[in-house]
Protein backbone atom coordinates (compact mmCIF):
# COMPACT_ATOMS: atom_id res chain seq x y z
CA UNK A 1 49.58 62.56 11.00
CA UNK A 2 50.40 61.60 7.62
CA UNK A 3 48.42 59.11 5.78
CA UNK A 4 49.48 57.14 2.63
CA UNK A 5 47.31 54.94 0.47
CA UNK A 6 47.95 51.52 1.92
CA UNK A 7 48.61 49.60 -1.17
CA UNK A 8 50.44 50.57 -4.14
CA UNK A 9 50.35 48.53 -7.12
CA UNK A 10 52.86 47.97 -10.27
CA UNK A 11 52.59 46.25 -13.61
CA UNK A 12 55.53 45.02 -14.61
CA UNK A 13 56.48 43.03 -18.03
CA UNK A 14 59.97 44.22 -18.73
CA UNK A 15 59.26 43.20 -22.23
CA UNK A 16 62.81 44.95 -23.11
CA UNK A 17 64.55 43.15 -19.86
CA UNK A 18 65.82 46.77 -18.37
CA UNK A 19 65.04 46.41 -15.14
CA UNK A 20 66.02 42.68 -15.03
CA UNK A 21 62.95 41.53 -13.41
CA UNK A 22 62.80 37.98 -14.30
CA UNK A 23 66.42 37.12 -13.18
CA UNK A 24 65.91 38.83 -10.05
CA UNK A 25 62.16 38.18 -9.21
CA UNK A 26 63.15 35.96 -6.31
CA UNK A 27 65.64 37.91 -5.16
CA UNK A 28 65.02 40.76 -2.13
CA UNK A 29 65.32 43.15 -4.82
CA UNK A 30 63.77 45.14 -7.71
CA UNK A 31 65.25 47.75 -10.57
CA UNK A 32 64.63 50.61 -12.03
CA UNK A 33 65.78 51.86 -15.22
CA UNK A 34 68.82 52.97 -13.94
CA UNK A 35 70.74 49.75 -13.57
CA UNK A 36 71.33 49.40 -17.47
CA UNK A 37 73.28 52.52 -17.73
CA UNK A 38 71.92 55.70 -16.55
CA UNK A 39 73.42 58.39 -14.98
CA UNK A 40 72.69 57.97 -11.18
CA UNK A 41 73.23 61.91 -10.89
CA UNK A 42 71.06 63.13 -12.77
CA UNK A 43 67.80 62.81 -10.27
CA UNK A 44 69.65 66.10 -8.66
CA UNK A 45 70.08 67.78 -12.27
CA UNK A 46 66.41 69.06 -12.06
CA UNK A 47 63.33 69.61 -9.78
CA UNK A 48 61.58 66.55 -8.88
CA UNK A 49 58.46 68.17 -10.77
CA UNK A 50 60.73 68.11 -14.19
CA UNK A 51 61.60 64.83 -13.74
CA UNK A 52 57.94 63.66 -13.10
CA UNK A 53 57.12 65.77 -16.15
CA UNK A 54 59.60 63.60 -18.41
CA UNK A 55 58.82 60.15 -16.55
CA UNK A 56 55.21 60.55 -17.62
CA UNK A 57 54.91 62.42 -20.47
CA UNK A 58 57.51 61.57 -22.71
CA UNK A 59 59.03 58.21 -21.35
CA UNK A 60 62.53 58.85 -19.75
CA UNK A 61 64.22 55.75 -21.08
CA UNK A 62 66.68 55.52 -17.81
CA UNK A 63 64.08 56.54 -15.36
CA UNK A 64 65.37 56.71 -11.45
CA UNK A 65 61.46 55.95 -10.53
CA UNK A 66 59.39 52.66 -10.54
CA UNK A 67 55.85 53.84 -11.27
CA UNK A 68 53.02 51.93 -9.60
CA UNK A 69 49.22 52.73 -9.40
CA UNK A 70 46.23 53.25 -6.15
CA UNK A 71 44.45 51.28 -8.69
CA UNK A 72 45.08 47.60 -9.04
CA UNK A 73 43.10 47.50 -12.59
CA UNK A 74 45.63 49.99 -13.89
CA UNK A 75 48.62 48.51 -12.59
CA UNK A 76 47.06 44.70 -14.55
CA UNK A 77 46.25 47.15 -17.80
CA UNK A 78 50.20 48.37 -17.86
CA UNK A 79 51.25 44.67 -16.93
CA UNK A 80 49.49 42.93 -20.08
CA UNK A 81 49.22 46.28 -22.08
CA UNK A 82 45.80 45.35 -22.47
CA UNK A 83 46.06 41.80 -23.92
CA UNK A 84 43.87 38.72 -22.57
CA UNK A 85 45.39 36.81 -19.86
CA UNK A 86 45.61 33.76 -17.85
CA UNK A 87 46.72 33.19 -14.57
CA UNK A 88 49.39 30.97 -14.03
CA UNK A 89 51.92 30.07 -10.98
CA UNK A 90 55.26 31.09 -11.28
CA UNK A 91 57.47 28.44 -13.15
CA UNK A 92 61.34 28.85 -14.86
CA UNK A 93 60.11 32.28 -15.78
CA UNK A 94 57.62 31.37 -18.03
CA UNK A 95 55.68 34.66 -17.22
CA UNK A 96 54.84 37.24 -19.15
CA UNK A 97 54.16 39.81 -16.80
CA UNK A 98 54.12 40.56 -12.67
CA UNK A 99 51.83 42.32 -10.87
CA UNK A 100 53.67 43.87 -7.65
CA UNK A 101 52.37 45.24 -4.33
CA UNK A 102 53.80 47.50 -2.07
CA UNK A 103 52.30 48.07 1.19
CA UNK A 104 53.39 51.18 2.80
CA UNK A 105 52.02 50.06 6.55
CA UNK A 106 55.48 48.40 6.58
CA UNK A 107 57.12 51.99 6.29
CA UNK A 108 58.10 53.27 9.79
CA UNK A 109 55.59 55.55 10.79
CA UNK A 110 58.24 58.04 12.51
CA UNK A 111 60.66 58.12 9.09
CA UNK A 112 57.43 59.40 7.07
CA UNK A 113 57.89 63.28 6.25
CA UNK A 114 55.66 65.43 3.76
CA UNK A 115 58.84 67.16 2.24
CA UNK A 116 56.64 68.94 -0.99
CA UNK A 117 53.33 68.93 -1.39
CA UNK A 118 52.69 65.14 -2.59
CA UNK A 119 56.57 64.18 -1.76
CA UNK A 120 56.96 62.00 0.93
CA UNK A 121 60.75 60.41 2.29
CA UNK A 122 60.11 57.80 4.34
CA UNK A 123 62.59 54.25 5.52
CA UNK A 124 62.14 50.71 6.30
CA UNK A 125 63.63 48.03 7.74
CA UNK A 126 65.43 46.51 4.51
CA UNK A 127 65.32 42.63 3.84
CA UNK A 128 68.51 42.95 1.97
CA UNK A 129 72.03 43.36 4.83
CA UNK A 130 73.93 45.72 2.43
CA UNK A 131 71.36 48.40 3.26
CA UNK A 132 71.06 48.11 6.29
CA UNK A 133 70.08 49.65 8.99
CA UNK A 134 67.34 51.31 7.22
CA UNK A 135 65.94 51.77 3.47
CA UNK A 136 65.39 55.08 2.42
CA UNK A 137 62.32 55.85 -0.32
CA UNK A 138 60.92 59.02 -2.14
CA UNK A 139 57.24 58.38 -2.63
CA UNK A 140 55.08 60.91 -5.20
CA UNK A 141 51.16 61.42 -5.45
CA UNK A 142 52.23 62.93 -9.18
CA UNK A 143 49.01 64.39 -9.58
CA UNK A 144 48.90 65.62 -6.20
CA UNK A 145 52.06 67.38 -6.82
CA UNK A 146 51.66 68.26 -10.09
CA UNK A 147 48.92 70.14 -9.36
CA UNK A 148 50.77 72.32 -6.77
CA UNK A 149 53.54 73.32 -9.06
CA UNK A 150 51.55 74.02 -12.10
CA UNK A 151 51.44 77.84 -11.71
CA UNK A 152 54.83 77.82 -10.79
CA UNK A 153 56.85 76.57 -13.89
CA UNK A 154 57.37 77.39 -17.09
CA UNK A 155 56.88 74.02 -18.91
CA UNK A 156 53.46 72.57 -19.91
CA UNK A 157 52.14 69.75 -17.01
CA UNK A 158 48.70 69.65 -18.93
CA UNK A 159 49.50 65.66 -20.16
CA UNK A 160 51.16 64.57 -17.22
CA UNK A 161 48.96 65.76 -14.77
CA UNK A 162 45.72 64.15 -16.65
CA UNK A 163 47.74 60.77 -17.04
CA UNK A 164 48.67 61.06 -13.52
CA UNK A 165 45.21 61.59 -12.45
CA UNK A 166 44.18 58.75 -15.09
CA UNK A 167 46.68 56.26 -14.03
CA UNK A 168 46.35 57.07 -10.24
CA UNK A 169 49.91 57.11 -10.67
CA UNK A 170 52.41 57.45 -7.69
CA UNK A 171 55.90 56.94 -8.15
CA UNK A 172 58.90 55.53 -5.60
CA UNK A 173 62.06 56.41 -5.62
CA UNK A 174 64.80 54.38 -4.12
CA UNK A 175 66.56 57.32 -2.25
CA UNK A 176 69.46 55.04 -0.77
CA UNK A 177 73.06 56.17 -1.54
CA UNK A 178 74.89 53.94 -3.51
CA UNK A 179 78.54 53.14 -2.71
CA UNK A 180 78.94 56.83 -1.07
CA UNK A 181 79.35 58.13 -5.08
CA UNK A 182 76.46 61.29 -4.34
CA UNK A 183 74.31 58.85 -6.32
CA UNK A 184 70.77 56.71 -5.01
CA UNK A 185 71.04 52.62 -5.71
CA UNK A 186 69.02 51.57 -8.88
CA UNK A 187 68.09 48.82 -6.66
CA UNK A 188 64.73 48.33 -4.86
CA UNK A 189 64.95 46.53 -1.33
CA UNK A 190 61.60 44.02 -1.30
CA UNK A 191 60.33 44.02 2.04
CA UNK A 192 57.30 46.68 1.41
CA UNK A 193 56.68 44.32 -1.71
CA UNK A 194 54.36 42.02 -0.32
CA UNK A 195 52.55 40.37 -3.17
CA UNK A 196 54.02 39.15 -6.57
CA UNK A 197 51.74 37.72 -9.23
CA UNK A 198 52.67 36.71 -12.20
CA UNK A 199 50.82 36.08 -15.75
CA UNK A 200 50.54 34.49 -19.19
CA UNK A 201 49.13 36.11 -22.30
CA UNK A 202 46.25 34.13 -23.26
């Protein structure tokens, strides 16, 4: 039986509003990188390891993934960048910053496959009726599976594995096709999100 980490947790201030998260907070739905221009092909381009590699170490400016964190504290550090904060209820998005949970208990347990060593597909019931029946994810313990590719390629993981390990980093992947085009949706159904905070700089 596979087991996943319960919670996953995502700090989220979209300071440069490329994932649109403000105007679609109360929406079902959540974006990546992707949905202000990237190429949705090139996830398939190179190995999932490569990709990891560039998400982490060197910022990949239309990234396919939405990184989130088995730590709560990191997932608040990436949220405020490390400034002072205040709590404050969500108002006419005068935020500054979310902090996101995504509980994989609402993944069906059947539709969860190991398909690498720390790559797991997996679906759930979507809240969103254009994808139904099911949602289809990519999750990633990056240091997990980092760490079982490192003798195997020819690039340097040294930084990305020790931020992954740092950061407790895990990434999800929306793996959905999009409009039958051979490319995934930028778009994240909500219904594993199951908390959404949101904050003020102090």
């Amino acid at each position: 039986m596979i087991t996943l980490p319960k919670l996953l947790f995502r700090g989220d201030n979209d300071k440069c509003n490329k994932r649109l998260l403000k105007s679609t907070f109360n929406s079902e739905l959540f974006m990546t990188n992707l949905i202000s221009g990237g190429n949705g092909r090139e996830i398939f381009s190179s190995s999932i390891g490569q990709l990891v590699n560039n998400h982490i170490t060197t910022g990949w400016d239309k990234t396919h993934f939405l990184s989130f964190s088995t730590d709560e504290q990191r997932a608040f550090y990436y949220g405020s960048e490390g400034k002072p904060f205040n709590d404050v209820l969500y108002e006419n998005e005068n935020w500054d910053f979310a902090v996101l949970t995504f509980d994989t208990s609402l993944l069906i347990p059947e539709s969860i496959k190991e398909i690498e060593r720390g790559i797991y597909s997996a679906q759930f019931i979507p809240s969103c009726n254009e994808f139904l029946p099911t949602f289809k994810v990519i999750l990633i313990d990056t240091h997990s599976h980092l760490k079982s590719i490192v003798s195997k390629n020819s690039f340097d993981l040294t930084t990305a594995i020790t931020k992954a390990d740092n950061d407790k980093e895990w990434l999800i992947l929306p793996a959905t096709p999009f409009n039958h085009q051979g490319e995934f949706t930028a778009k994240l159904d909500a219904h594993c999100i199951t908390d959404k905070r949101v904050y003020r700089y102090e």
